[in-house]
Protein backbone atom coordinates (compact mmCIF):
# COMPACT_ATOMS: atom_id res chain seq x y z
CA UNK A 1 34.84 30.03 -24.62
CA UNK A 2 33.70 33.28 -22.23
CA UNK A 3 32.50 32.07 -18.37
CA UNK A 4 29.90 33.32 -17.45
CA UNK A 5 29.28 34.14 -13.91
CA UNK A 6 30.97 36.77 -12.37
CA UNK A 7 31.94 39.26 -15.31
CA UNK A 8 30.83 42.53 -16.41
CA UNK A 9 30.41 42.25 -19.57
CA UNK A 10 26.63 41.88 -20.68
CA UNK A 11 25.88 39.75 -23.18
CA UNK A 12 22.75 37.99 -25.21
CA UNK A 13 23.37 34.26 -26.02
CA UNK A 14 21.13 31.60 -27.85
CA UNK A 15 21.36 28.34 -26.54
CA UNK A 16 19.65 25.08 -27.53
CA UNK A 17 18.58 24.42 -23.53
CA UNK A 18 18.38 26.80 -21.06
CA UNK A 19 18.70 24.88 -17.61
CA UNK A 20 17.21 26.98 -14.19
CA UNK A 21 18.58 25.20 -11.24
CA UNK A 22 21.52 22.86 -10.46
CA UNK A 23 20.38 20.18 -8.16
CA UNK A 24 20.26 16.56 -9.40
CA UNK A 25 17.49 16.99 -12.38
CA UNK A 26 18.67 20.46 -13.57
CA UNK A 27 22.20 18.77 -13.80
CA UNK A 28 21.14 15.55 -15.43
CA UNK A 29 19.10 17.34 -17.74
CA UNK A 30 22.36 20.00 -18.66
CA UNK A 31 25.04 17.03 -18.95
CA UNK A 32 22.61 14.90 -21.21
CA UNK A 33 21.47 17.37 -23.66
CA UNK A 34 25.16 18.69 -24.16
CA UNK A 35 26.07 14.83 -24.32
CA UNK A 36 24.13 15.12 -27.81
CA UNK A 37 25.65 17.96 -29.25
CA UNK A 38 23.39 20.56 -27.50
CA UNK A 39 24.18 24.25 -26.75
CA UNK A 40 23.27 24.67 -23.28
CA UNK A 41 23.38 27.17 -20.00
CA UNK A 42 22.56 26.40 -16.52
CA UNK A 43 21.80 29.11 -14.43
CA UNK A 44 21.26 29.37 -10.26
CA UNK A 45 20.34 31.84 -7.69
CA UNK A 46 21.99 29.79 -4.91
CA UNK A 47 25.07 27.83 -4.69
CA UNK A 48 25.40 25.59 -7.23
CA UNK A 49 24.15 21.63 -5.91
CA UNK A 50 20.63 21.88 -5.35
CA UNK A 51 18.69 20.61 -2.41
CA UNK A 52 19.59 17.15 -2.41
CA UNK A 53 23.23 17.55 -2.37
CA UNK A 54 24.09 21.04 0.34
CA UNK A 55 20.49 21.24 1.96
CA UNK A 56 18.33 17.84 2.08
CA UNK A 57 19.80 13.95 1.22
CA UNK A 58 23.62 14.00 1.67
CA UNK A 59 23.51 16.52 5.26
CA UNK A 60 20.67 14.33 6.17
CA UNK A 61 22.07 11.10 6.32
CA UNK A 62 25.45 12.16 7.88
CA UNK A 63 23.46 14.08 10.75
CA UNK A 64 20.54 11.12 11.08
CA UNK A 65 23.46 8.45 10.68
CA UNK A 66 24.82 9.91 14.28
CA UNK A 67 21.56 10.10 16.08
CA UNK A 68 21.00 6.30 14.60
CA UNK A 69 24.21 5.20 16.64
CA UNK A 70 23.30 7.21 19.82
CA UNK A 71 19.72 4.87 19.42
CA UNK A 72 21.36 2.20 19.09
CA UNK A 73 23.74 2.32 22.09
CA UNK A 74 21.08 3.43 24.10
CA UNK A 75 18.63 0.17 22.84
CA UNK A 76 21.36 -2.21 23.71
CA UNK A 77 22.03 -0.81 27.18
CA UNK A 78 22.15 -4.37 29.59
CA UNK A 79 22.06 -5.94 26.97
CA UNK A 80 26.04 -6.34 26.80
CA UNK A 81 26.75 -2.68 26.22
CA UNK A 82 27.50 0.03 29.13
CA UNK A 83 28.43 3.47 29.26
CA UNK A 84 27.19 6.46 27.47
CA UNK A 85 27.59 8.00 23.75
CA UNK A 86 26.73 11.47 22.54
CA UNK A 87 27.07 13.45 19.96
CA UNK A 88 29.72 16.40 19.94
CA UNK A 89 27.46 18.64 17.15
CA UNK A 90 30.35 21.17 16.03
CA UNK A 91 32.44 17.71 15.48
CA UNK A 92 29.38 16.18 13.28
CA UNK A 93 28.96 19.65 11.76
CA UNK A 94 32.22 19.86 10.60
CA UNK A 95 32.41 16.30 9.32
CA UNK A 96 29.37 17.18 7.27
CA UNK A 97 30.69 20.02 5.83
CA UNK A 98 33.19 17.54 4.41
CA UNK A 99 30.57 16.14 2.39
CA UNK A 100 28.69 19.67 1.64
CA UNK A 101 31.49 22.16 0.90
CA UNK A 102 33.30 20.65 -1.88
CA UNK A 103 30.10 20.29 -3.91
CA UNK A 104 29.34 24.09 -5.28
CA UNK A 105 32.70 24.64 -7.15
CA UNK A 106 33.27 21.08 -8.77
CA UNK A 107 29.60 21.06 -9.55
CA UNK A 108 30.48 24.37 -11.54
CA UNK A 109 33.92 23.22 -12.75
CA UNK A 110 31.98 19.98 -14.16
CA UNK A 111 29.48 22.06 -16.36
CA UNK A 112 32.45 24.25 -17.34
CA UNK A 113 34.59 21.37 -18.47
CA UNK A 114 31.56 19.97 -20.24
CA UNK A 115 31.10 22.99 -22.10
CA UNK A 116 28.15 23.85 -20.14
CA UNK A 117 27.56 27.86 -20.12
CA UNK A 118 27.32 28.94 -16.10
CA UNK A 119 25.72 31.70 -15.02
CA UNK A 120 24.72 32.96 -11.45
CA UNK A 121 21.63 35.00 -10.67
CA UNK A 122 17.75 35.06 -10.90
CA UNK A 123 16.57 33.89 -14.15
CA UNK A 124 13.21 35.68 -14.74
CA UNK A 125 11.29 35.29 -18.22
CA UNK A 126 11.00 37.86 -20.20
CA UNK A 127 9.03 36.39 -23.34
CA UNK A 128 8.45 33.12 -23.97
CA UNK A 129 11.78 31.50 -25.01
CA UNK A 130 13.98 34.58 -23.63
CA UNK A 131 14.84 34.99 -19.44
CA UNK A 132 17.18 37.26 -18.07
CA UNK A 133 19.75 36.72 -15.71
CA UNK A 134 21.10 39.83 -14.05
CA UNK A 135 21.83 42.12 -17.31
CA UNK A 136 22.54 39.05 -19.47
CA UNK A 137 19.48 37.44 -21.75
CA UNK A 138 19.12 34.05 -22.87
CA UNK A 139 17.59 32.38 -25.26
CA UNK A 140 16.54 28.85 -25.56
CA UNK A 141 14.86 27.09 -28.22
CA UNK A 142 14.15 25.10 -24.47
CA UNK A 143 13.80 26.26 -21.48
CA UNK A 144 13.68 23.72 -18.30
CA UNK A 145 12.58 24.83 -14.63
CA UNK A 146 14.30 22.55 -12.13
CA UNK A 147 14.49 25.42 -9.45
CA UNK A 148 14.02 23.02 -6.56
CA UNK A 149 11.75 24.24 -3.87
CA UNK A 150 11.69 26.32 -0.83
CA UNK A 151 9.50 26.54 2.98
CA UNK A 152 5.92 27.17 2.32
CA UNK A 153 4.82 30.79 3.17
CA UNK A 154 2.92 30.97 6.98
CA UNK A 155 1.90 34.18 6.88
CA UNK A 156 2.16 34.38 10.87
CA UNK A 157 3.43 37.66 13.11
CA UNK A 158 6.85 36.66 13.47
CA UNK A 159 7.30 34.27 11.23
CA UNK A 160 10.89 35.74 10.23
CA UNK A 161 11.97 34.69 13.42
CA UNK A 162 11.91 31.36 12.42
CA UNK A 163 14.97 29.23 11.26
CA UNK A 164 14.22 27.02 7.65
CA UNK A 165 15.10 23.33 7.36
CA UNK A 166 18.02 24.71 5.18
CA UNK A 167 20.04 26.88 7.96
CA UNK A 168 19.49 24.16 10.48
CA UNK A 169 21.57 21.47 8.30
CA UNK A 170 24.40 24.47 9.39
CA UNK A 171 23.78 25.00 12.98
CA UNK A 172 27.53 25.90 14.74
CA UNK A 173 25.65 24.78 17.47
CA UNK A 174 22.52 23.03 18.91
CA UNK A 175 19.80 25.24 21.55
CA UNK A 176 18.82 23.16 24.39
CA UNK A 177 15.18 23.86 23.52
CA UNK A 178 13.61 23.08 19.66
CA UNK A 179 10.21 23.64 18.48
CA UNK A 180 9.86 22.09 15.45
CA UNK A 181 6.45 23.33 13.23
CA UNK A 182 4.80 21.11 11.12
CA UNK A 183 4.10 16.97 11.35
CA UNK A 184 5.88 16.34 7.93
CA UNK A 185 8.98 14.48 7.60
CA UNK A 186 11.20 17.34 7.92
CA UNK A 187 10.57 17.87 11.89
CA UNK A 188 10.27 14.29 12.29
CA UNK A 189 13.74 13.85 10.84
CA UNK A 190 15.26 17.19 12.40
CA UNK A 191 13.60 16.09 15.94
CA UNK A 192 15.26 12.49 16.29
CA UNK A 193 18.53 13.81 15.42
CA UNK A 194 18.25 16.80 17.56
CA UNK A 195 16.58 14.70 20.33
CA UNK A 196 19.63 12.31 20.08
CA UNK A 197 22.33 15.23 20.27
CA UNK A 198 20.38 16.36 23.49
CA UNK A 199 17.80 19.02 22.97
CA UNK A 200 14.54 19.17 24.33
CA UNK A 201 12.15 18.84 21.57
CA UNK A 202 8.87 19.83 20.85
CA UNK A 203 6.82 19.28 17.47
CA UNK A 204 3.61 21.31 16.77
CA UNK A 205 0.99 20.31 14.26
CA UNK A 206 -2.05 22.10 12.95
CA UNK A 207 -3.99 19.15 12.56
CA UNK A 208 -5.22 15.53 14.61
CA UNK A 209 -2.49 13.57 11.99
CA UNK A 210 0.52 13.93 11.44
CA UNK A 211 3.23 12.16 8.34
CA UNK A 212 -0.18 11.78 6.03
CA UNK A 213 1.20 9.99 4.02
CA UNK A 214 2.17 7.18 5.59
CA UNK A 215 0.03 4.68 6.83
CA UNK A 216 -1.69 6.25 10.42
CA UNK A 217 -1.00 2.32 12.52
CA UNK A 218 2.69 2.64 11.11
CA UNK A 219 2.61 6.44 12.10
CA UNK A 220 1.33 5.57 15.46
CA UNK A 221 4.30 3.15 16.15
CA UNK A 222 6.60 6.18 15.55
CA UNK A 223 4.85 8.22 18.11
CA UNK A 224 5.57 5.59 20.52
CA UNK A 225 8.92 5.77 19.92
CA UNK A 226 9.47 9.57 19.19
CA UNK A 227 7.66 9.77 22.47
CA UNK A 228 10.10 7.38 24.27
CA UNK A 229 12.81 9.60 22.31
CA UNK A 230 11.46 12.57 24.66
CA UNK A 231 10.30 14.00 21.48
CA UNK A 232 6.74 15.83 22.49
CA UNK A 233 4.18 15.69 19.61
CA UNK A 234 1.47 18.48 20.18
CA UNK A 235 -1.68 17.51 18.02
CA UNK A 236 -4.05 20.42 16.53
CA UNK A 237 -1.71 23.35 17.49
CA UNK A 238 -1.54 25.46 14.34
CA UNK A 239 0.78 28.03 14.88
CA UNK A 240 -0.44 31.69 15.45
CA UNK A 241 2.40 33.57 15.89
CA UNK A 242 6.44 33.75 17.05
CA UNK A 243 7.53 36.24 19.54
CA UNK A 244 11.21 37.21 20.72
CA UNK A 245 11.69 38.53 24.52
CA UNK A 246 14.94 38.94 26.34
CA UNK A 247 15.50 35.45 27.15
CA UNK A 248 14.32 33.27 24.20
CA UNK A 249 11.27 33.21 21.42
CA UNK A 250 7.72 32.29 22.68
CA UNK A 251 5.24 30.61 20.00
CA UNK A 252 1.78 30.60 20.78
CA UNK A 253 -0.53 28.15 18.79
CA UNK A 254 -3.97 26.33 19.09
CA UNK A 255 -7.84 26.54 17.90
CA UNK A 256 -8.85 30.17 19.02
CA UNK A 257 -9.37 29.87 22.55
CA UNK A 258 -7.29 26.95 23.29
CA UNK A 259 -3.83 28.39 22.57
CA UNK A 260 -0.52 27.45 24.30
CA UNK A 261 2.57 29.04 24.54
CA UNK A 262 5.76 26.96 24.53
CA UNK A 263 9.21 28.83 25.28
CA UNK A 264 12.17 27.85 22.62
CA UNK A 265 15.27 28.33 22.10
CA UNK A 266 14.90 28.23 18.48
CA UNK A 267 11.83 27.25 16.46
CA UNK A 268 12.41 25.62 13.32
CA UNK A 269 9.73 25.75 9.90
CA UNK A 270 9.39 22.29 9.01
CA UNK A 271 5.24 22.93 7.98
CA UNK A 272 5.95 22.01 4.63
CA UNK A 273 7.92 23.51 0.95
CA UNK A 274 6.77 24.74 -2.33
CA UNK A 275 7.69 24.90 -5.13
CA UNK A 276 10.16 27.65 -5.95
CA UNK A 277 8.11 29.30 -9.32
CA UNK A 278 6.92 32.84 -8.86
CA UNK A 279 9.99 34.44 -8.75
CA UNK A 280 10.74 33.39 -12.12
CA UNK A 281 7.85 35.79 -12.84
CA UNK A 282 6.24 32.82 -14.98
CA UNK A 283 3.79 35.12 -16.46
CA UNK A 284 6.19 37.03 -18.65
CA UNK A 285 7.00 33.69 -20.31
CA UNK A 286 3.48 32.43 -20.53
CA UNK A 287 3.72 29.63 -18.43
CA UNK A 288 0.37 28.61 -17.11
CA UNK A 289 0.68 28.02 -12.95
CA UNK A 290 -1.33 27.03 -9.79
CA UNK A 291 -1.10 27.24 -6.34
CA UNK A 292 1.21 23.62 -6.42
CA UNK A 293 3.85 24.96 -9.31
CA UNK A 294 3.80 25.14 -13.05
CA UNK A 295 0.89 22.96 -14.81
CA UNK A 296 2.36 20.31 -16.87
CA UNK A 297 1.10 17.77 -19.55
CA UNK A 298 1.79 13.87 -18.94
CA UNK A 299 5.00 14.94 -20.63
CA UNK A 300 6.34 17.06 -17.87
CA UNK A 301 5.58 20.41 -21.03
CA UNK A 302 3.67 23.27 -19.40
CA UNK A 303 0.75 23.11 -21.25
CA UNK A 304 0.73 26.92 -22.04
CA UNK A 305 4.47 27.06 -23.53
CA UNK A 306 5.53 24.21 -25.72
CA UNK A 307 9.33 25.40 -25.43
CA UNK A 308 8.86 25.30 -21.25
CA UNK A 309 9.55 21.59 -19.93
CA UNK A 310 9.72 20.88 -15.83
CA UNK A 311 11.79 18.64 -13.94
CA UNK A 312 11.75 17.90 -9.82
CA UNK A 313 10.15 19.76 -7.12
CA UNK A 314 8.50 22.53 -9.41
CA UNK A 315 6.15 19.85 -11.41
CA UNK A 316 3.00 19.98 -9.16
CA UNK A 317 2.38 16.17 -9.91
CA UNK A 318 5.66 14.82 -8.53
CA UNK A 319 6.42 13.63 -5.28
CA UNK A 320 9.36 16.38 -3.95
CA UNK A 321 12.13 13.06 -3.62
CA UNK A 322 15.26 13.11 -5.50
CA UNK A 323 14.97 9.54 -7.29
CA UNK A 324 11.87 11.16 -8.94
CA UNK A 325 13.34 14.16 -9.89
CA UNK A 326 16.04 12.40 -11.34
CA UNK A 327 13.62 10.27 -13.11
CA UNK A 328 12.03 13.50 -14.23
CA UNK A 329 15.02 14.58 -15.40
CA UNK A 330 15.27 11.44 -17.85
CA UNK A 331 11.50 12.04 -19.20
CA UNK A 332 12.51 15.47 -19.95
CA UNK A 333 15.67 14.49 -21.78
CA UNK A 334 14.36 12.00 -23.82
CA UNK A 335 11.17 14.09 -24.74
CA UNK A 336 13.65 16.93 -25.89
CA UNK A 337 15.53 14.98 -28.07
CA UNK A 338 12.71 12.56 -29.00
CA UNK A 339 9.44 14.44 -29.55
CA UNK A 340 7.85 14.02 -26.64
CA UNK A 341 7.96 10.08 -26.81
CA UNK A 342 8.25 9.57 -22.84
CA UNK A 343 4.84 10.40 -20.08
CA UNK A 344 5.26 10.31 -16.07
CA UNK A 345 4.47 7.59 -14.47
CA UNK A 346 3.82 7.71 -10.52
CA UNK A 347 2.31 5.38 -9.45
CA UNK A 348 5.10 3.18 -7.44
CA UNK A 349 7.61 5.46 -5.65
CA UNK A 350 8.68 4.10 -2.55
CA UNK A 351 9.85 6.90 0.35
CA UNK A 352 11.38 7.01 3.52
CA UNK A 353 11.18 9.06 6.75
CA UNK A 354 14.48 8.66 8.56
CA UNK A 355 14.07 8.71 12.20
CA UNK A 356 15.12 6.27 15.13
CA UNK A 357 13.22 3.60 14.01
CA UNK A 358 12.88 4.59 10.21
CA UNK A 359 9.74 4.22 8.69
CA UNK A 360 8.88 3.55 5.01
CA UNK A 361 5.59 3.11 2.53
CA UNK A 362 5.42 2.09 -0.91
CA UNK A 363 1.91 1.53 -3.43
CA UNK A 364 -1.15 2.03 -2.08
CA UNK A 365 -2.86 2.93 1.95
CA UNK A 366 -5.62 1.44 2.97
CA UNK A 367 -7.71 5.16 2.56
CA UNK A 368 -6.30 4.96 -1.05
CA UNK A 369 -7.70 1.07 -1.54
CA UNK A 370 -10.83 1.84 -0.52
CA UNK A 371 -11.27 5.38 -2.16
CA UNK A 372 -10.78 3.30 -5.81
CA UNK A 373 -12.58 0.71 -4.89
CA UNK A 374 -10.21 -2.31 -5.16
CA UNK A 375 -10.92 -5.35 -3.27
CA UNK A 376 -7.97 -6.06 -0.62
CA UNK A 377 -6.77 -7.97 2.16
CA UNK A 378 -4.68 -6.28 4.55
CA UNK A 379 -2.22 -8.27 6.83
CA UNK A 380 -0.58 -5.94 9.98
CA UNK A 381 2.00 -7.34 12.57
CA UNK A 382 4.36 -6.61 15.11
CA UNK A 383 8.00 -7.62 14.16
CA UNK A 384 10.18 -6.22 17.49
CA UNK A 385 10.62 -10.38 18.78
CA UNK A 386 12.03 -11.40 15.41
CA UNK A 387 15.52 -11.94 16.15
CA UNK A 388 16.91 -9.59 13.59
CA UNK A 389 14.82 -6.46 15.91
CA UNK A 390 15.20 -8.17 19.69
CA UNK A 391 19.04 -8.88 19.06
CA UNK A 392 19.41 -5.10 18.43
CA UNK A 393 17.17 -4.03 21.44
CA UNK A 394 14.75 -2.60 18.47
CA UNK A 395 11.22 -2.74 20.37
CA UNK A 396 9.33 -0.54 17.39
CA UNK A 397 9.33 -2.75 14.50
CA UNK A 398 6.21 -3.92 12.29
CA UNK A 399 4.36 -3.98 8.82
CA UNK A 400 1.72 -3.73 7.13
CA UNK A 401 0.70 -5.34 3.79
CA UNK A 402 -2.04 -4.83 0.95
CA UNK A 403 -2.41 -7.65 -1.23
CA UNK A 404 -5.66 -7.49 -4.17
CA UNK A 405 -8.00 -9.97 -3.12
CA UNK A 406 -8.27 -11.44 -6.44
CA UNK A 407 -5.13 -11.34 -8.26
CA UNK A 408 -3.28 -11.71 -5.14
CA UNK A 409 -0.94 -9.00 -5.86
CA UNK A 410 0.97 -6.67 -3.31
CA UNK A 411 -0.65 -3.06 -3.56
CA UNK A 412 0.73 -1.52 -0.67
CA UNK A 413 3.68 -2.39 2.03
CA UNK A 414 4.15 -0.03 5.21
CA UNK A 415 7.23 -0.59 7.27
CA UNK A 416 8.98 0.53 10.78
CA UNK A 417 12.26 -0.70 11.84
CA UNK A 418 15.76 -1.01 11.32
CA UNK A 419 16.80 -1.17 7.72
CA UNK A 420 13.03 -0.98 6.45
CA UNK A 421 14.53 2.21 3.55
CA UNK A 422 16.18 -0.87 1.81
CA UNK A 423 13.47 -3.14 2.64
CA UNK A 424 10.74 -1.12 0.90
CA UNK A 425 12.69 -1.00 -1.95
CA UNK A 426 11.72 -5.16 -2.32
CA UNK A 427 7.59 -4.11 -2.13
CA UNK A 428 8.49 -1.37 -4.77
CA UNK A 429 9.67 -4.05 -7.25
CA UNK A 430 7.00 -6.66 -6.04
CA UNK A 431 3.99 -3.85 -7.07
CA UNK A 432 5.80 -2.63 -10.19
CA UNK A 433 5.97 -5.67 -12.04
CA UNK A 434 2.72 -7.48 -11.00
CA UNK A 435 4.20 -10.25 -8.14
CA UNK A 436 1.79 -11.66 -5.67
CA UNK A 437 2.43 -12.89 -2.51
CA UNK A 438 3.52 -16.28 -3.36
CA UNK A 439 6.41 -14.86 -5.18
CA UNK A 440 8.00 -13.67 -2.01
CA UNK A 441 8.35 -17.00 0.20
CA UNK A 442 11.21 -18.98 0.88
CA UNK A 443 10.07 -21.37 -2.02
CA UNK A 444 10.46 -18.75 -4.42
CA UNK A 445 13.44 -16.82 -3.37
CA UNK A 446 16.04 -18.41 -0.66
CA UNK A 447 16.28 -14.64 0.96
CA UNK A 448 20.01 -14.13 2.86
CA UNK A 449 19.09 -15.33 6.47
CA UNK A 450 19.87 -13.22 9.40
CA UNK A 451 18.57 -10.08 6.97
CA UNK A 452 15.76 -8.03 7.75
CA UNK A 453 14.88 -9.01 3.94
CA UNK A 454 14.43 -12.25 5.28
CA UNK A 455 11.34 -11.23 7.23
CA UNK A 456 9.46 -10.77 4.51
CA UNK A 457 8.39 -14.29 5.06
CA UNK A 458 7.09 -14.15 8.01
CA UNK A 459 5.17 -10.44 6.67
CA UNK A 460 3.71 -12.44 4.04
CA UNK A 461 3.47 -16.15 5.32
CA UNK A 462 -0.32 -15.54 6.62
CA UNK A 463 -1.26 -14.18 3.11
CA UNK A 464 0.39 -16.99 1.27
CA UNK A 465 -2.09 -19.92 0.13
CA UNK A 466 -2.12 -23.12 2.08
């Protein structure tokens, strides 16, 4: 069987599948289809791994897993622990390159050994089963778009100053002063571990609200402690331009007439990705987009080419996570082999933002309750006495619930505090198959006590009927 990847010869194959992009749903979707007898290529402009794997999940949580030890230490202080920890960033760098490095050529070896076609290059279509990859065409009686995403256009002088979320995962080493743009969880995440390792850090964001979609009271518990973190949140500073002098970068942004400057070291885009489409040059293959990605049916089919499918960040009605993508990656599958027998469902997907505390929101906010009308009954309070938070030194900790005020069932849980990414997981289950409140308490489920699952109780407890 030829490899295809880096050879000269040009060639035009037929496949079953054609597969653009490697990350978790492109590979899913690759390894299932040839599981049942499929011809199939996979194809990649970048390294093969996708985001989750060499530029979002995996770095992630090695780099945020450091800062969350540095904020611990530095909670317990007098409290039985002396003496300071830091972070030696080359050391952690290298230690997540462990984790990073290997991934591109066993990813590739993997697909190989599968009998998986590789190739390496843009895939652009040129009709509407046919793209082209370098001087090599390919044709799929499928073709599926997984190509991941990449940092929304600003359209700002200087702009190309800026360093993506991508090269900072890579950083040899760490500027004293970081301006982070954007109030999504990218800067959030990059500025508590970057605040942790030392830097002086600065987030700027366009509007009066940042993390949108969380819960604002849950968000505003995080400011406390990002501020605390000597993290410095500017509110309604959209950026207006990034300028290099001798001695570092200057970004000026504000409402006209009110603009700062604020002097950086390096300034990081964290305002946001999209999805990585046009250069695909959709049009040639007849695949209908808008300005979120490539319109799809409730089947994940663009609704302009019946042989086009999309998995993962470039569906414009998915979350950009990689548990949905992956989940994408299964409707996709099945609908290939099955006749479209499968429709996206996304309506309970919890997510995390991993700073020091975490934070965490599953179902429905309160805006959302009351923009659909349903009745509710919201129950907020402040966890950081509970023993599981005090014992720990953890003084940000809290909740709030949505329960229906009729059925009793949980339509929304917002968390901040230690362990609250495995918490929310609970609250996802709870909304997904229909439990109230009552199912939740110590009479229903003896929870494993000292846990912060075990809190639940007391989240729930002035919900639960008397």
């Amino acid at each position: 069987m030829p490899v295809h990847g880096d050879r000269a010869l040009t060639m035009e194959r037929e496949y079953d599948v054609v597969v653009i992009g490697t990350g978790n749903a492109g590979s899913d979707i690759a390894w299932h289809c040839r599981k049942a007898g499929m011809q199939v290529a996979i194809v990649d402009s970048r390294d093969y791994g996708g985001t989750c794997a060499l530029w979002g999940c995996v770095p992630k949580k090695v780099l945020a897993g450091a800062a969350e030890v540095v904020s611990r230490a530095h909670d317990q202080l007098g409290n039985g622990i002396r003496g300071a920890i830091a972070i030696d960033w080359p050391e952690l760098i290298a230690f997540e390159r462990t984790f990073t490095d290997p991934v591109p050529r066993q990813k590739e070896e993997r697909f190989r050994g599968a009998g998986i076609h590789t190739y390496h290059g843009l895939a652009r279509f040129t009709g509407p089963d046919r793209v082209a990859v370098a001087a090599d065409t390919l044709t799929g009686r499928y073709i599926v778009i997984a190509a991941g995403a990449h940092p929304r256009p600003l359209n700002v002088p200087g702009e190309d100053l800026m360093t993506s979320s991508d090269d900072f995962f890579y950083l040899e080493a760490l500027p004293e002063r970081i301006v982070f743009v954007g109030g999504g969880y990218i800067s959030f995440e990059f500025a508590h571990i970057a605040a942790a390792a030392g830097s002086a850090v600065t987030i700027l964001q366009r509007s009066g609200q940042v993390l949108k979609e969380f819960d604002p009271d849950i968000v505003d518990r995080l400011l406390l402690a990002s501020g605390e973190a000597g993290i410095d949140v500017q509110m309604n500073m959209p950026l207006v331009s990034v300028e290099k002098n001798a001695a570092d970068l200057r970004v000026r942004a504000g409402r006209d007439g009110e603009e700062k400057t604020f002097g950086a070291d390096m300034v990081v885009h964290g305002a946001g990705r999209v999805s990585a489409v046009e250069e695909l040059d959709p049009a040639a293959g007849n695949v209908e987009t808008d300005r979120r990605g490539i319109v799809v049916d409730e089947h994940l089919r663009s609704v302009s080419n019946p042989a086009v499918y999309v998995a993962g960040d470039a569906n414009p009605q998915s979350p950009q996570l990689t548990p949905v993508a992956v989940r994408d990656a299964h409707i996709v599958v099945d609908n290939i082999l099955g006749s479209d027998a499968r429709v996206a469902d996304y309506s309970v997907v919890p997510s995390a933002v991993f700073t020091n505390p975490p934070i965490a929101s599953v179902g429905l906010t309160e805006e959302a309750a009351k923009e659909k009308g349903i009745p509710y009954v919201a129950n907020a309070g402040d966890l950081s006495g509970r023993f599981t938070n005090r014992s720990i030194g953890q003084r940000h900790a809290g909740y709030k619930l949505l329960v229906d005020e009729d059925s009793r069932r949980i339509l929304g849980a917002h968390l901040i505090g230690p362990h609250v990414e495995e918490v929310i997981n609970i609250f996802a289950l709870a909304i997904k198959h229909g439990l109230t409140v009552d199912d939740l308490t110590l009479d229903a489920i003896p929870w494993a006590y000292p846990s912060n699952t075990y809190d639940i109780i007391h989240m729930v407890y002035p919900l639960v009927r008397k």
